[in-house]
Protein backbone atom coordinates (compact mmCIF):
# COMPACT_ATOMS: atom_id res chain seq x y z
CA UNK A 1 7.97 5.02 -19.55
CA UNK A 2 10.76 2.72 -19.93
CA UNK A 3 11.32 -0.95 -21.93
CA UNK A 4 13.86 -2.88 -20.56
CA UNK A 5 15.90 -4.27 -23.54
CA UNK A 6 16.07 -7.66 -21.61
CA UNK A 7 12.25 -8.62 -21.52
CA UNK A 8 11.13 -5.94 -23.32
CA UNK A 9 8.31 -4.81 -20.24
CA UNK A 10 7.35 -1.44 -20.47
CA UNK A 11 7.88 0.59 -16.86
CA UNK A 12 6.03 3.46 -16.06
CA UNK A 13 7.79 5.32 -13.47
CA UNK A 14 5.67 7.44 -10.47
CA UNK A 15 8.59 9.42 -8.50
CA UNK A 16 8.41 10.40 -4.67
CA UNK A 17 9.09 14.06 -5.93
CA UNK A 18 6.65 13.97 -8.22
CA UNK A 19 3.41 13.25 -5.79
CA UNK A 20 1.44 15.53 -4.71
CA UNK A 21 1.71 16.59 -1.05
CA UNK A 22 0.04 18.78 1.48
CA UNK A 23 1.22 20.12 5.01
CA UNK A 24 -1.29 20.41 7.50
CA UNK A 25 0.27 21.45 10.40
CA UNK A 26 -0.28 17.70 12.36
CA UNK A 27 0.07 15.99 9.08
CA UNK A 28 2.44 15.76 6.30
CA UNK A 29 1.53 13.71 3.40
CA UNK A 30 2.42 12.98 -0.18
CA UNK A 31 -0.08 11.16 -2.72
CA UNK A 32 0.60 9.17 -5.78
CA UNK A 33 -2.86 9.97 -7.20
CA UNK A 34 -5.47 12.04 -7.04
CA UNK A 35 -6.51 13.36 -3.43
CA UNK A 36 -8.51 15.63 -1.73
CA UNK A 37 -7.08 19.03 -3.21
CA UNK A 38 -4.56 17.30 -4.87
CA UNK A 39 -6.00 16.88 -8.78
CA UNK A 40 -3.72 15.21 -11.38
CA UNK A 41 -5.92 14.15 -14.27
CA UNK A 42 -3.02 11.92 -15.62
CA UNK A 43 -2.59 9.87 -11.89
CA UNK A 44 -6.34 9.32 -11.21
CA UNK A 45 -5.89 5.60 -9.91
CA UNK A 46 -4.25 2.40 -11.08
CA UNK A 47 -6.84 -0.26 -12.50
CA UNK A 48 -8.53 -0.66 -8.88
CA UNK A 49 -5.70 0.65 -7.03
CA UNK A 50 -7.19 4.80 -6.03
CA UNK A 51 -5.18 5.69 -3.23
CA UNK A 52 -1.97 5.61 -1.98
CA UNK A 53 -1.12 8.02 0.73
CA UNK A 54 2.25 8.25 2.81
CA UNK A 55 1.12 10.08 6.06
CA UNK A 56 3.49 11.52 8.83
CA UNK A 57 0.92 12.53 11.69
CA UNK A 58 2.65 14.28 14.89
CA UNK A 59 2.31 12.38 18.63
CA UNK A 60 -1.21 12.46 20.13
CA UNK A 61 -2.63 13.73 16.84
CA UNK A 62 -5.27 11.70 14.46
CA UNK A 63 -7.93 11.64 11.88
CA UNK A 64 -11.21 12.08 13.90
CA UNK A 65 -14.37 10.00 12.77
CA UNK A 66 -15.18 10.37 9.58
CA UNK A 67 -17.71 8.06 7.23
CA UNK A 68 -16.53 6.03 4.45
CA UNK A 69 -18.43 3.68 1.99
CA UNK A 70 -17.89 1.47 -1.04
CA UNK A 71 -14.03 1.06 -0.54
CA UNK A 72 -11.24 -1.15 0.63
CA UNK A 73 -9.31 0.88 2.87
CA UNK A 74 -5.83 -0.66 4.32
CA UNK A 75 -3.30 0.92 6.50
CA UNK A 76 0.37 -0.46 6.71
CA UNK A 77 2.22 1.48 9.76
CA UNK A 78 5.85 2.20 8.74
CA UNK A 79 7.02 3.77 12.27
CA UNK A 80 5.16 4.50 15.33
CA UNK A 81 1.58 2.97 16.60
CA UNK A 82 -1.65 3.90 14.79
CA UNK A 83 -4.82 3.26 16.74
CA UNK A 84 -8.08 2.29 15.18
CA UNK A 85 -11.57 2.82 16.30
CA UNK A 86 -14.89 1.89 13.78
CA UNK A 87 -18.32 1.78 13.89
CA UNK A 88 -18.21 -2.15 13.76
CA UNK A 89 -16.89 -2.32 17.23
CA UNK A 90 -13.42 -2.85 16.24
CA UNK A 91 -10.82 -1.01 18.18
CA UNK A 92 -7.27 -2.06 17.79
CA UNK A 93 -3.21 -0.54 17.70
CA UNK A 94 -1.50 -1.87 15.15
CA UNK A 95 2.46 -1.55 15.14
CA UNK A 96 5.20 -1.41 12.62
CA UNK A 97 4.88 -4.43 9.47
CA UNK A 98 0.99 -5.10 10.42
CA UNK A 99 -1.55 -3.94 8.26
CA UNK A 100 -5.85 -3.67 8.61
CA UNK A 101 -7.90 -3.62 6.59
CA UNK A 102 -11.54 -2.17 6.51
CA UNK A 103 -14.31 -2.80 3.70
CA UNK A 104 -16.35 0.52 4.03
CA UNK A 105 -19.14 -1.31 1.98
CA UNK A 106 -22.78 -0.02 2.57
CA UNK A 107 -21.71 2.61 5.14
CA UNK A 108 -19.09 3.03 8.47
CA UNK A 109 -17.11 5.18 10.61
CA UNK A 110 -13.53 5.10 11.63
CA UNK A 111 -11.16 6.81 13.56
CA UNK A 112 -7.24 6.92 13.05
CA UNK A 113 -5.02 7.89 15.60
CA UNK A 114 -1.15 8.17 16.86
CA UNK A 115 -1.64 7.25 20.77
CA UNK A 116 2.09 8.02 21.34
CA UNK A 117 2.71 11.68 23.08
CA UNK A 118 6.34 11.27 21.75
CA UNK A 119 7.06 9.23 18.46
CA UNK A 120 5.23 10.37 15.02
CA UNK A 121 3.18 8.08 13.42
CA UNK A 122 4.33 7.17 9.56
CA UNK A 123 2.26 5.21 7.44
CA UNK A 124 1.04 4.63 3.81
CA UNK A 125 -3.06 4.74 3.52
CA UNK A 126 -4.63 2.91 0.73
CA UNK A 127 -7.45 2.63 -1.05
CA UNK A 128 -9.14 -0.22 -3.44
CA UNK A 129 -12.25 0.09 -5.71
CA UNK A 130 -14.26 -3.10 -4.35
CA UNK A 131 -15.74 -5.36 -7.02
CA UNK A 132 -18.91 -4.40 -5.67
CA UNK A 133 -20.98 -1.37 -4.04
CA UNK A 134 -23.59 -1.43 -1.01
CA UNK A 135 -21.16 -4.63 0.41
CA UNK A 136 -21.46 -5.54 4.05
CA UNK A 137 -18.53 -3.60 6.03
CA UNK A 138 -16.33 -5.96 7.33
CA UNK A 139 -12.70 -5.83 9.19
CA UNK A 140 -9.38 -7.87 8.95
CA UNK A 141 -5.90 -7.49 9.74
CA UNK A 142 -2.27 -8.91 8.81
CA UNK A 143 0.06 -9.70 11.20
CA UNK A 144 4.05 -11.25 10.20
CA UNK A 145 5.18 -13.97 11.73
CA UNK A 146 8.38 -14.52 13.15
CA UNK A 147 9.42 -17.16 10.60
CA UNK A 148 8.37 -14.65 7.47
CA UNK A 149 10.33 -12.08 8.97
CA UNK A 150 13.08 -12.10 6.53
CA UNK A 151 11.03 -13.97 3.71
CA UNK A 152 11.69 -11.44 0.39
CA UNK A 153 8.28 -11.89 -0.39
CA UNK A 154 4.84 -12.60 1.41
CA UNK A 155 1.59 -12.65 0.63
CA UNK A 156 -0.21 -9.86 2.80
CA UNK A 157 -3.78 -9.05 1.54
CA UNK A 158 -5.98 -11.48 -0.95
CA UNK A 159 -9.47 -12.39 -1.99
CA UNK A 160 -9.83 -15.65 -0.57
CA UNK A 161 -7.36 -14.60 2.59
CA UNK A 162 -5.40 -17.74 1.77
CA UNK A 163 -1.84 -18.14 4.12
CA UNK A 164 -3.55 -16.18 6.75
CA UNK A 165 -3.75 -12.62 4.34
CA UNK A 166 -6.10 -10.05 4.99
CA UNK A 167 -9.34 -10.66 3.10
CA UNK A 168 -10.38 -7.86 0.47
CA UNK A 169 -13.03 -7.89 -1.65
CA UNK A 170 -11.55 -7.59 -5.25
CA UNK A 171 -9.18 -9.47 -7.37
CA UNK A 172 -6.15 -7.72 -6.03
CA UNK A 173 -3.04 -9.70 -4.26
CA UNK A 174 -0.82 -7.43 -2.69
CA UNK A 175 2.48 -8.65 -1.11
CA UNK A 176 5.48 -7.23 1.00
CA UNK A 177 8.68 -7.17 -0.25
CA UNK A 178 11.63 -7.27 1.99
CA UNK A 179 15.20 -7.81 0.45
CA UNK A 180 18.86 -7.57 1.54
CA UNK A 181 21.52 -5.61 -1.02
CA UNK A 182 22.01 -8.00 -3.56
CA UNK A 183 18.79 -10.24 -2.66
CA UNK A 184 16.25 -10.44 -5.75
CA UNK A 185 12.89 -12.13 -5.93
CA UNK A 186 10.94 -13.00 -9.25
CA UNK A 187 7.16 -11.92 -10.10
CA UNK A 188 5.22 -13.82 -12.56
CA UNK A 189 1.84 -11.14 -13.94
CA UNK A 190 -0.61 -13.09 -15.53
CA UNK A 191 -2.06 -12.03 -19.32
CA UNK A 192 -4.89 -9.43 -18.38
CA UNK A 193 -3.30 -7.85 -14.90
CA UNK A 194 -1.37 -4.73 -13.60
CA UNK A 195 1.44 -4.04 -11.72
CA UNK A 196 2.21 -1.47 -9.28
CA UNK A 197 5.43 -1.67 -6.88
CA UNK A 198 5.76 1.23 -4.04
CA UNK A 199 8.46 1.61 -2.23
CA UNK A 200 8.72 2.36 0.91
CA UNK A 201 11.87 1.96 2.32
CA UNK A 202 15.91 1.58 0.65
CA UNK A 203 16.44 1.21 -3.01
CA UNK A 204 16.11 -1.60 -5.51
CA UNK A 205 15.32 -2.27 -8.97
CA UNK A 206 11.87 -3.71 -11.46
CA UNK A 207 13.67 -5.37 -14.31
CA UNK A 208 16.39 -2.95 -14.27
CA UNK A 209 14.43 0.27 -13.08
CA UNK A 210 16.06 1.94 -10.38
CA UNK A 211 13.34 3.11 -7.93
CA UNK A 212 14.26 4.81 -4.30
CA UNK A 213 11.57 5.50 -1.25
CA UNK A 214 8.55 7.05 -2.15
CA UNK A 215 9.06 5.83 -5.71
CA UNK A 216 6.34 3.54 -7.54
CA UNK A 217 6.12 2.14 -10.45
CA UNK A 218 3.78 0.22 -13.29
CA UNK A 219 3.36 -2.66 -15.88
CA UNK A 220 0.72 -3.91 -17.70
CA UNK A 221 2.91 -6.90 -19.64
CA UNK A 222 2.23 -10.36 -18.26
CA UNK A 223 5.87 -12.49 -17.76
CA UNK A 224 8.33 -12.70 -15.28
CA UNK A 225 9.32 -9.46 -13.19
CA UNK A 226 12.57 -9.24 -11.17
CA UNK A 227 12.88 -7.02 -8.00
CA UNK A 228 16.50 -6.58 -6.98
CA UNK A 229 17.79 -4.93 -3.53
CA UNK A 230 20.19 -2.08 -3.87
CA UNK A 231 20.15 -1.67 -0.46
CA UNK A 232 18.05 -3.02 2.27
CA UNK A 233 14.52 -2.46 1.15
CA UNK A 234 11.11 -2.71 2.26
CA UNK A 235 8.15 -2.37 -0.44
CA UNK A 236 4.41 -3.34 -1.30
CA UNK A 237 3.69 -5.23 -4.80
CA UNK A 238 0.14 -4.87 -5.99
CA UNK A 239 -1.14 -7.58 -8.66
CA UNK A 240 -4.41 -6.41 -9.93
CA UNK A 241 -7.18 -7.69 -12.30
C-alpha cells in the first residue's frame, strides 16, 4: 500500500505478476482474484467487483455453454473477435473497444467463442455482485463512437445506462480510459466508494503510482484522483458503492 505525500490517498497495488494464472492448452489466463483453482484468501473480490480475468483463447477455440446466475458478467475484447451465443436469444461478435454485458439473474446459458481460424482472441472477463439475486436475465452492449474515440475518459457501463452505457444492475460506473504520453485525466470518488483501475494496455500513473499492463490498483479515499499516461495507454476505472 502506498500514500501519496501529495493528497495523502492510500494505493493498494495488485501487480500483473502477481495474479494468479492457469494454462489450459486453448486458454491462457491470469486472475486478479480468486478463480476457479486459483484461491487467494487476501484477493477474494473488490467491494462488488469478483472477477477480473485476462483470457488469451487460441483461433476457433471457446468456452462451450455453460449456466450462470446471480451475476453481472461483462466482456471487453482487447484483440481478435469474441462471439456470443445465450439462452435469451442473443447471438452477437463483438470486436476490439466494445463490451456486453449479461445479467445472469434467475438463471441462463452462454457461450463464448473466437470465430477466427487465425487471430487469438484476448480479452478481460468480469464479474459484478448484482444488488440483487433471482433478477430477470437481461443483455446489453457498449459500442464507441467515432467522436469518443480519442476521449481520455468515457463512461462505458452504469446503472441507469445514461450516455448510451451498458446497463448493470448495481451501483457500479465503470469507464475506459484512453490517454496519450503526457495526457492526464482527473477522477473525483465520492465519500463511501472504491476504486479499482486495471490496466490493460501501456503505462501510466494513479496519483503518482506507476502501474504497467496487467497491473491494477485500489482506493477507498473519496477526493480527486489523477491518471497520467506514460505511454499510450488503454485502461478500465471501476467506481463502486
Amino acid at each position: 500500500m502506498k500514500t501519496n505525500p501529495s493528497t495523502l490517498h492510500r494505493i493498494t497495488k495488485r501487480p500483473s505478476a502477481a495474479r494468479g494464472h492457469a494454462d489450459h492448452g486453448w486458454l491462457k489466463t491470469q486472475h486478479s482474484f480468486s478463480f476457479a483453482d486459483y484461491y487467494d484468501s487476501a484477493h477474494m473480490n473488490f467491494r462488488s467487483l469478483r472477477v477480473i480475468n485476462e483470457d488469451h483463447v487460441d483461433a476457433g477455440m471457446g468456452f462451450g455453454t455453460h449456466p450462470h446466475r446471480d451475476m453481472e458478467i461483462f466482456s471487453y475484447v482487447l484483440g481478435g473477435s469474441m462471439a456470443h451465443k445465450d439462452s435469451m436469444g442473443n447471438g452477437r461478435t463483438l470486436l476490439p473497444g466494445q463490451i456486453q454485458l449479461m445479467s445472469a439473474g434467475a438463471g441462463v446459458t452462454h457461450s463464448e467463442f473466437n470465430p477466427d481460424a487465425s487471430k487469438d482472441l484476448h480479452l478481460l472477463q468480469i464479474w459484478i455482485l448484482p444488488e440483487k439475486r433471482g433478477l430477470t436475465p437481461s443483455y446489453t452492449e457498449w459500442h464507441p463512437k467515432p467522436e469518443s474515440e480519442s476521449d481520455p475518459r468515457v463512461l462505458v457501463i452504469s446503472p441507469d445506462g445514461r450516455d448510451d452505457s451498458a446497463t448493470i444492475h448495481q451501483d457500479a460506473e465503470i469507464y475506459r480510459i484512453r490517454l496519450q504520453p503526457g495526457e492526464a485525466v482527473q477522477h473525483h470518488l465520492r465519500p463511501g466508494r472504491g476504486l479499482w483501475l486495471q490496466v490493460m494496455r501501456g503505462s501510466l500513473t494513479l496519483d503518482g503510482e506507476a502501474l504497467t499492463a496487467g497491473d491494477g490498483a485500489s482506493s477507498e479515499d473519496e477526493g480527486e484522483f489523477e491518471i497520467r499516461a506514460i505511454e499510450a495507454t488503454e485502461a478500465l476505472l471501476f467506481d463502486l458503492q
